[in-house]
C-alpha atoms as a PDB file:
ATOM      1  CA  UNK A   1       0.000   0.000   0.000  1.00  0.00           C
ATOM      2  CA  UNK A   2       1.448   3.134  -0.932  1.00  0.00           C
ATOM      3  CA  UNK A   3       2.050   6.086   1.820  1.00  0.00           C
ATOM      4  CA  UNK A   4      -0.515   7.979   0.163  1.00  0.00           C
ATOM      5  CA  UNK A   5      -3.239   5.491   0.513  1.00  0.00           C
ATOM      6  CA  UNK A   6      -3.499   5.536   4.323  1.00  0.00           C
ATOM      7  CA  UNK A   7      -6.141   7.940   6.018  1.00  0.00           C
ATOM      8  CA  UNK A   8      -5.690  11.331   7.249  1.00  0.00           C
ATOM      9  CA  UNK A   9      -4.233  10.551  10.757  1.00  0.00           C
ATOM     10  CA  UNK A  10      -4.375  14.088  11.593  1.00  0.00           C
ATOM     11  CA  UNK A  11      -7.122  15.667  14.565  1.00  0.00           C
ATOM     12  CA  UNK A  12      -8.043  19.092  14.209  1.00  0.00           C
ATOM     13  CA  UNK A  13      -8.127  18.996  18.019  1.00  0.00           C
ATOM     14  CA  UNK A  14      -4.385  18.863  18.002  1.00  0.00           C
ATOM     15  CA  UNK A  15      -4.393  22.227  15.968  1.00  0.00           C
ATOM     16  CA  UNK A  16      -4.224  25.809  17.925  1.00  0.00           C
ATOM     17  CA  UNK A  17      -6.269  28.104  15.787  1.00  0.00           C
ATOM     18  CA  UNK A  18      -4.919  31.604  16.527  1.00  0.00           C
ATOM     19  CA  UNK A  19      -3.813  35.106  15.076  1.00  0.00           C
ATOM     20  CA  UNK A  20      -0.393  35.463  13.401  1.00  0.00           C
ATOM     21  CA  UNK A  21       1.900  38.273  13.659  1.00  0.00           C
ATOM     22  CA  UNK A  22       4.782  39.234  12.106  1.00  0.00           C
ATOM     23  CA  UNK A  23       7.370  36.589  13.663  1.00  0.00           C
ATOM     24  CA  UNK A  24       4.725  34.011  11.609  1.00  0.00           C
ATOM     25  CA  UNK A  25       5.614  35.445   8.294  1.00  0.00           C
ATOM     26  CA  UNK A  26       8.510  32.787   7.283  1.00  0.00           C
ATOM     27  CA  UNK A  27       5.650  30.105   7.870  1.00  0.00           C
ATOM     28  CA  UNK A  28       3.075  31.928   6.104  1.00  0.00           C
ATOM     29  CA  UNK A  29       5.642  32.166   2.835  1.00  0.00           C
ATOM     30  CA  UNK A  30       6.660  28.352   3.188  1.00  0.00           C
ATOM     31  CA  UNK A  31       2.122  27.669   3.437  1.00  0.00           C
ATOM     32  CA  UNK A  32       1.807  29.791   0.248  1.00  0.00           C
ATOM     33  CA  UNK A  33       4.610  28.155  -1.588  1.00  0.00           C
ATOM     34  CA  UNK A  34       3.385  25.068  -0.629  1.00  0.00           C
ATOM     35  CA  UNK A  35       0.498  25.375  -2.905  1.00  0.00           C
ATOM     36  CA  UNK A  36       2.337  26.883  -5.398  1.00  0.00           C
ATOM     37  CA  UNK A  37       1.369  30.695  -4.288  1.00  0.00           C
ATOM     38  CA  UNK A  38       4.084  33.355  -3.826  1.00  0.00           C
ATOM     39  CA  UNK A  39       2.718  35.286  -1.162  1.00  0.00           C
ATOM     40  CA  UNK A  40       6.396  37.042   0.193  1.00  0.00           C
ATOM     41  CA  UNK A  41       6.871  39.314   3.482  1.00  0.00           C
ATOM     42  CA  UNK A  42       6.135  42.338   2.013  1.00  0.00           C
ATOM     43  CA  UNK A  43       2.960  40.667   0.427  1.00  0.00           C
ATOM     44  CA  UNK A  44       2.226  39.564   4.073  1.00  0.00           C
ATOM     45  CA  UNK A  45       3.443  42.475   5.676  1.00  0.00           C
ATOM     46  CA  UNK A  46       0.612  44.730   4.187  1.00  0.00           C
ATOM     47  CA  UNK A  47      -1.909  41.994   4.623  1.00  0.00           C
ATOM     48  CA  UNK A  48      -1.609  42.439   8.758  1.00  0.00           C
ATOM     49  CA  UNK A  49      -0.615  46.298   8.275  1.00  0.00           C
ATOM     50  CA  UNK A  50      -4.521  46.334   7.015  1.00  0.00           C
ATOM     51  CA  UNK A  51      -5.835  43.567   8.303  1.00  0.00           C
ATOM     52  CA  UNK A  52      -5.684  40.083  10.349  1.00  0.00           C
ATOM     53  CA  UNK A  53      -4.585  36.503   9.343  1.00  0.00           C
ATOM     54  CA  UNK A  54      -5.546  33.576  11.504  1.00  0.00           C
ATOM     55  CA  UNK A  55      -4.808  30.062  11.081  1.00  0.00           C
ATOM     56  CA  UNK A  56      -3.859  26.133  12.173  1.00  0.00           C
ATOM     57  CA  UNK A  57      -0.225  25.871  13.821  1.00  0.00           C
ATOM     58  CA  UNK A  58       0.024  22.061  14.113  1.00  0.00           C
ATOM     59  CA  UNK A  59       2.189  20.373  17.530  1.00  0.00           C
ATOM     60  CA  UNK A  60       5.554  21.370  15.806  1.00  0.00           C
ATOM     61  CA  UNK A  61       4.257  24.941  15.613  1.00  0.00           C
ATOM     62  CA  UNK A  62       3.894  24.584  11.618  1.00  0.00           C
ATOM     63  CA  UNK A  63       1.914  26.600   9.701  1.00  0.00           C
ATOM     64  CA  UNK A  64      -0.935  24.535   8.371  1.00  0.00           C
ATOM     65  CA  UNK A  65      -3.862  26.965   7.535  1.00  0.00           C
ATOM     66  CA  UNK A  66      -4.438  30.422   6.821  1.00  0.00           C
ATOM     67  CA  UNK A  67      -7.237  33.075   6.089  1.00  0.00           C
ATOM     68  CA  UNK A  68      -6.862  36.770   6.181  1.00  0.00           C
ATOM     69  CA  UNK A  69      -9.405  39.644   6.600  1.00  0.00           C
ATOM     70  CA  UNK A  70      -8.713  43.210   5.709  1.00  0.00           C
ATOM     71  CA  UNK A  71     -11.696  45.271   7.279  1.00  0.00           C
ATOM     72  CA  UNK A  72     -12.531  49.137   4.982  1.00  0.00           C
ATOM     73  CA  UNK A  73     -13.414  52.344   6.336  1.00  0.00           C
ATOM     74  CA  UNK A  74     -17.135  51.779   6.675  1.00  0.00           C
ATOM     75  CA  UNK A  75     -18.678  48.083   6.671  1.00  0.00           C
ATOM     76  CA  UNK A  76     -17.218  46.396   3.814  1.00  0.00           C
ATOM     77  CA  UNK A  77     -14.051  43.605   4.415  1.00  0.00           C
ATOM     78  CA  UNK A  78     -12.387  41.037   2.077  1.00  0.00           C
ATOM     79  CA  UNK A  79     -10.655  38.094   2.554  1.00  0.00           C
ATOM     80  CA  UNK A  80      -7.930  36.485   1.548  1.00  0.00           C
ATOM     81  CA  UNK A  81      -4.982  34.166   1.359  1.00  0.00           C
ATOM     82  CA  UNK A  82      -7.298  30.800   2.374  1.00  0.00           C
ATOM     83  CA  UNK A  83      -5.029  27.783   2.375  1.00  0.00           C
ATOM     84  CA  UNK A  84      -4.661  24.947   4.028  1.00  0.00           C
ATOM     85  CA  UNK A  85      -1.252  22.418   3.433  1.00  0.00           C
ATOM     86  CA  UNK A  86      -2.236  19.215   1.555  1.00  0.00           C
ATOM     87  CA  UNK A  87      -1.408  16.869   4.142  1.00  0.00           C
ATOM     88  CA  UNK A  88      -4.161  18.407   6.612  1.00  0.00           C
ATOM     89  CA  UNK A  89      -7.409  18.687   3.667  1.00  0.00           C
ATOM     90  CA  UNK A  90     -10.594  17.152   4.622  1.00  0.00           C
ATOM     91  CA  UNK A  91     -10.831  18.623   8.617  1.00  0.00           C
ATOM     92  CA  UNK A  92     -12.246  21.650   7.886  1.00  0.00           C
ATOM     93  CA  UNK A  93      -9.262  23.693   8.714  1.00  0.00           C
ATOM     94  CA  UNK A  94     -10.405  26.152   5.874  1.00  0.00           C
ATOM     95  CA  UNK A  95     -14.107  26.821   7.088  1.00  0.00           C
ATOM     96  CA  UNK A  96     -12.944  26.913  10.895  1.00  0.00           C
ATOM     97  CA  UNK A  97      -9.884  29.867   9.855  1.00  0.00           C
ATOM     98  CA  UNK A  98     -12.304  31.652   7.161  1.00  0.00           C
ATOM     99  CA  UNK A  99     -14.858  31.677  10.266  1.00  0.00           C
ATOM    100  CA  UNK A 100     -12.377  33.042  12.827  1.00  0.00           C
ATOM    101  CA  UNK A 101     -11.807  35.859  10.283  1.00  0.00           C
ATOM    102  CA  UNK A 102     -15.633  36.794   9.690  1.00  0.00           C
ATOM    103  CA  UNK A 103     -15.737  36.878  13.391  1.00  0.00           C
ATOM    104  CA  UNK A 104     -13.060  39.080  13.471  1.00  0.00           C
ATOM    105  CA  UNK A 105     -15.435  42.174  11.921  1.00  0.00           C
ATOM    106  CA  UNK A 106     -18.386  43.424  13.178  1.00  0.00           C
ATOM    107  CA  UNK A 107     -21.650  41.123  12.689  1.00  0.00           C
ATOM    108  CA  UNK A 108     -23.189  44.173  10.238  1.00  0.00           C
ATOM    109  CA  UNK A 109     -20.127  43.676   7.776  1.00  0.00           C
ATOM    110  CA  UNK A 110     -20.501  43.153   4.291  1.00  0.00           C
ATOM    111  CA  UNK A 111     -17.532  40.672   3.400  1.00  0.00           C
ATOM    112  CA  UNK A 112     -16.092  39.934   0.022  1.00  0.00           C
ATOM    113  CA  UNK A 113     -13.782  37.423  -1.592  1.00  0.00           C
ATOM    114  CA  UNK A 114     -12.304  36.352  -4.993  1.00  0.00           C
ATOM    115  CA  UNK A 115     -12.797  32.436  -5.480  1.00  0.00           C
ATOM    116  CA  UNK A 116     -10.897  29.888  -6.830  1.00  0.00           C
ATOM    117  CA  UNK A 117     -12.769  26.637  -8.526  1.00  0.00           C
ATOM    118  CA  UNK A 118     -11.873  24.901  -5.640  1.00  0.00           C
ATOM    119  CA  UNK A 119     -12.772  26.983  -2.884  1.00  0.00           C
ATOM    120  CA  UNK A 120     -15.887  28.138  -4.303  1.00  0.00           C
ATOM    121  CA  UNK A 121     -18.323  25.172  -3.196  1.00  0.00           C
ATOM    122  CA  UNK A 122     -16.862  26.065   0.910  1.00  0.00           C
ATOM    123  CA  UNK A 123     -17.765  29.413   0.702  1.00  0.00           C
ATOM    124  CA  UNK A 124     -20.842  29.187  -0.925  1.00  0.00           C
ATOM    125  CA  UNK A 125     -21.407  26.344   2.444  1.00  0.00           C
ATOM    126  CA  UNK A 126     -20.663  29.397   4.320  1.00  0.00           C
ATOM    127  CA  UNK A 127     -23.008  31.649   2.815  1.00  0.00           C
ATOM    128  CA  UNK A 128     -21.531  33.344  -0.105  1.00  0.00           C
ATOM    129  CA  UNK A 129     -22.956  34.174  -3.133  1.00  0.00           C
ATOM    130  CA  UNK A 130     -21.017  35.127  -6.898  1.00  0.00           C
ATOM    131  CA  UNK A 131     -21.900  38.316  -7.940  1.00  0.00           C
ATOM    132  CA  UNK A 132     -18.940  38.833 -11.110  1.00  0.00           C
ATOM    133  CA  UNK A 133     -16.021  37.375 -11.944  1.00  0.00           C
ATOM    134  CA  UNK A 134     -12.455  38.626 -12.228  1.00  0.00           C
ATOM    135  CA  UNK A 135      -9.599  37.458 -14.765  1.00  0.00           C
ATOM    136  CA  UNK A 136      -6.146  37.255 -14.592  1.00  0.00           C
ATOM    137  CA  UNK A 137      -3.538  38.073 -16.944  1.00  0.00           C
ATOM    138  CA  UNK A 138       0.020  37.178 -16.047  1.00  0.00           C
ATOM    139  CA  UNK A 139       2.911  38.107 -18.275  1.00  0.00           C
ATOM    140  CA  UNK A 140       6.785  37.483 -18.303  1.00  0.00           C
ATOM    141  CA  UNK A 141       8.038  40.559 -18.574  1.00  0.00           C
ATOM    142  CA  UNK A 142       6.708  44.278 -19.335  1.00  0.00           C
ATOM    143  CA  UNK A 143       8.305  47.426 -20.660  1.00  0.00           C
ATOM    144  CA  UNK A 144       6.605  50.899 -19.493  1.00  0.00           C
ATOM    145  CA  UNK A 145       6.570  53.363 -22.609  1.00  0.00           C
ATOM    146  CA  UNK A 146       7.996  56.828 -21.908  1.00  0.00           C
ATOM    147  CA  UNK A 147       4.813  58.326 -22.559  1.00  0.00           C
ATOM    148  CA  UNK A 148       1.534  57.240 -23.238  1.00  0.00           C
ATOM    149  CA  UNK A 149      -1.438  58.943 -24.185  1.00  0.00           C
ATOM    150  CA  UNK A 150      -4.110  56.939 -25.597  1.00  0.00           C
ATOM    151  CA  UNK A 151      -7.460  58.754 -26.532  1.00  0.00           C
ATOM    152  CA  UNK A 152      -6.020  62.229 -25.131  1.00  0.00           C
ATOM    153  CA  UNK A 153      -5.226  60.049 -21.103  1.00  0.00           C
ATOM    154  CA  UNK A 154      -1.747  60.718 -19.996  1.00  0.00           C
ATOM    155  CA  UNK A 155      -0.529  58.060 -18.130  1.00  0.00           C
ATOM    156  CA  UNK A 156       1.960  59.243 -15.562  1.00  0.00           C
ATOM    157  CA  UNK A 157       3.656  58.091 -12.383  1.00  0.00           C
ATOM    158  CA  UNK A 158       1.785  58.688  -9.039  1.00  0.00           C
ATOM    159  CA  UNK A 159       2.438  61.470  -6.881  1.00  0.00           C
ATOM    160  CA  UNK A 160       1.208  61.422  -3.282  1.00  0.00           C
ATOM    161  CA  UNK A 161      -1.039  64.470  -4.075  1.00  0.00           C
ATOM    162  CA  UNK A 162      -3.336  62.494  -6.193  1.00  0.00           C
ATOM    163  CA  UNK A 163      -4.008  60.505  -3.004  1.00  0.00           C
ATOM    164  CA  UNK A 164      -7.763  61.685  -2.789  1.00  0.00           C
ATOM    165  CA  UNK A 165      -8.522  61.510  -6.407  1.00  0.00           C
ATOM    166  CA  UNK A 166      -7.303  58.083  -6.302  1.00  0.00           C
ATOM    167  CA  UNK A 167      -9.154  56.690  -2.862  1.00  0.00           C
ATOM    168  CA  UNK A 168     -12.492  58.370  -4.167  1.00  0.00           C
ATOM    169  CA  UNK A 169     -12.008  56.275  -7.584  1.00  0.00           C
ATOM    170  CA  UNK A 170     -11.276  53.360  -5.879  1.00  0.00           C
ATOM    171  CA  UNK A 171     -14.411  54.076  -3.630  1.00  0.00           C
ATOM    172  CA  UNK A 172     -16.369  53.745  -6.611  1.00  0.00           C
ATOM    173  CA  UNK A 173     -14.924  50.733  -8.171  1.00  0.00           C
ATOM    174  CA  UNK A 174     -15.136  48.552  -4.516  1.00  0.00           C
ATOM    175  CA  UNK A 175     -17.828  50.065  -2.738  1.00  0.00           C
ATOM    176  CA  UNK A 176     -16.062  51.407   0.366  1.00  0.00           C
ATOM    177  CA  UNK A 177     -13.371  53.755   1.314  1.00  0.00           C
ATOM    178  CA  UNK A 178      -9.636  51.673   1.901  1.00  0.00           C
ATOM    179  CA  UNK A 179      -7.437  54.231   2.484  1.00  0.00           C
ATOM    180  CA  UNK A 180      -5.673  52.554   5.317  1.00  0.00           C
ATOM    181  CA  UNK A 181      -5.398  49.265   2.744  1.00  0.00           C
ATOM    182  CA  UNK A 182      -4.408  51.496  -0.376  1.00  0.00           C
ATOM    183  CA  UNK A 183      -1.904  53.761   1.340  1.00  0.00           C
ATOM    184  CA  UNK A 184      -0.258  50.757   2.011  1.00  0.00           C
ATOM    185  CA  UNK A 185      -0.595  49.046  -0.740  1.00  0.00           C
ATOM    186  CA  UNK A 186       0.710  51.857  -3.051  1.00  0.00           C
ATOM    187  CA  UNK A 187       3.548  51.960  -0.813  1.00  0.00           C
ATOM    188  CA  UNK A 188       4.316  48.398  -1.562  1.00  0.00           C
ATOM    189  CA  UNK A 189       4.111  48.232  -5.362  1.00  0.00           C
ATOM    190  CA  UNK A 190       7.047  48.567  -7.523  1.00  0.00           C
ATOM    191  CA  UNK A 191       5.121  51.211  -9.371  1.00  0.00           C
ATOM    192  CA  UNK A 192       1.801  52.855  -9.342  1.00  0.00           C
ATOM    193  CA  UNK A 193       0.526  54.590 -12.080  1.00  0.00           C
ATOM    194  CA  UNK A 194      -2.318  57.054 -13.180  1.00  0.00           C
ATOM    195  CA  UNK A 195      -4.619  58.484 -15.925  1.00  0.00           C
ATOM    196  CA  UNK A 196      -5.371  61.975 -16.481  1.00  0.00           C
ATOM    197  CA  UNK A 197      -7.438  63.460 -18.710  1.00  0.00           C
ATOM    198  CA  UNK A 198      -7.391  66.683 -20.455  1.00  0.00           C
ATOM    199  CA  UNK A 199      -8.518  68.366 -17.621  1.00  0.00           C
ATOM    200  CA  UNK A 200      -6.171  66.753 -15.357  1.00  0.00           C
ATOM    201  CA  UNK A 201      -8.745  64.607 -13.262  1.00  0.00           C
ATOM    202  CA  UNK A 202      -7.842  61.102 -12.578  1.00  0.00           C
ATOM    203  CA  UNK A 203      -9.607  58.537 -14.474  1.00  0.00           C
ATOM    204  CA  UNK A 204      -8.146  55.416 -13.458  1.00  0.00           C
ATOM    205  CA  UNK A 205      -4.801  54.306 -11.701  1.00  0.00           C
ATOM    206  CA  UNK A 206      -2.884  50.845 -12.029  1.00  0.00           C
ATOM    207  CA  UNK A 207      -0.455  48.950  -9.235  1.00  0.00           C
ATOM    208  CA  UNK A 208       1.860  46.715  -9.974  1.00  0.00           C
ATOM    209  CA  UNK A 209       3.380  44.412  -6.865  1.00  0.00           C
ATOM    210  CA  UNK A 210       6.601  42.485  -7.872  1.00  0.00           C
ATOM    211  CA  UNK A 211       6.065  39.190  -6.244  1.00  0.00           C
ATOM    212  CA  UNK A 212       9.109  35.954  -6.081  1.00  0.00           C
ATOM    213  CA  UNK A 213       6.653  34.139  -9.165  1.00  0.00           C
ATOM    214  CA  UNK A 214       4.719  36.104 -10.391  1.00  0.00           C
ATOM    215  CA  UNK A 215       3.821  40.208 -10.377  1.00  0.00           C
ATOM    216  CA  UNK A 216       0.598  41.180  -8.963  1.00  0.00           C
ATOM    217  CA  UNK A 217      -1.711  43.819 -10.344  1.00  0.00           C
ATOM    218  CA  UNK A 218      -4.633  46.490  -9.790  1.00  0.00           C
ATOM    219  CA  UNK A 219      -6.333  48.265 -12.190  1.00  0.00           C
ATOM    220  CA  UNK A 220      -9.123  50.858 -11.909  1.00  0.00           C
END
């Protein structure tokens, strides 16, 4: 019988579910990787900046789960960075560290999440409902232009003045004010960009995050 073929000898009772900080963060990279994600410590870093993670440490004090939450200004929050290490599937590590994060906001929260195939039927268990999908276009490599101005937009770099143009755009694209989330997120990306038209107003802004696989992006 192969190794693989045995039963999940693991008990969830033997699992501390608790709140990471930042000494966790070398166990949170080694979870991601671990499912092939490339979630780094500046990644993670803004994640508990914004927000919480909880999770599953098992008896060796391994990271074996993980779900974060990022509360907004008002009554909006999203979550995040679900996993849970192959070896421990099937106990409901997921559910019980997605739970501790919903918790984690107050009851009159609306809470939001981007779904993968597979995690899609345990949140819709949990209550969720789709309401759009995203997509995802990953590249190799990219070259900026020195200037672009397509359909009279210039596309510039961001200053910190365009701060409040860019939170009220993002208001209107998510539904809720993140300026705690954004601030920090801007000041994590490699570069951070924005469109102006004629007038000068901004009309949409990218972020790109350099991550160890693969770069992340934002686009509104």
């Amino acid at each position: 019988m192969r190794t693989t073929d045995f039963p999940n000898v693991y008990n969830k009772n033997n699992l501390n579910l608790i709140q990471f900080d930042k000494g966790d963060t070398p166990g949170l990279i080694a979870l991601s990787a671990s499912v092939g994600w490339d979630y780094d410590e500046y990644e993670i870093g803004t994640v508990m900046t914004s927000g919480k993670i909880f999770g599953h440490k098992n008896g060796k004090g391994e990271i074996v789960s993980s779900s974060a939450i990022i509360p907004y200004d008002n009554k909006l929050a999203s979550i995040g960075m679900v996993i849970v290490n192959k070896e421990y599937r099937g106990l409901g590590l997921g559910k019980d560290a997605t739970q501790k994060s919903i918790d984690s906001v107050s009851p009159d929260s609306s809470i939001m999440l981007i779904a993968t195939e597979e995690g899609q039927p345990l949140y819709e268990k949990m209550g969720f409902r789709t309401v759009g999908h995203v997509q995802k276009f990953l590249c190799d490599n990219y070259v900026t232009p020195k200037s672009l101005k397509p359909n009279g937009v210039t596309i510039v770099d961001y200053d910190e003045n365009d701060f409040s143009e860019v939170l009220n755009l993002d208001k209107a694209a998510f539904g809720d004010i993140r300026s705690n989330f954004l601030h920090h997120r801007i000041h994590q990306s490699k570069q951070c960009l924005v469109a102006k038209d004629n007038k000068g107003t901004i009309v949409g802004y990218g972020i790109s995050i350099l991550g160890s696989v693969n770069s992340k992006s934002q686009v509104c």
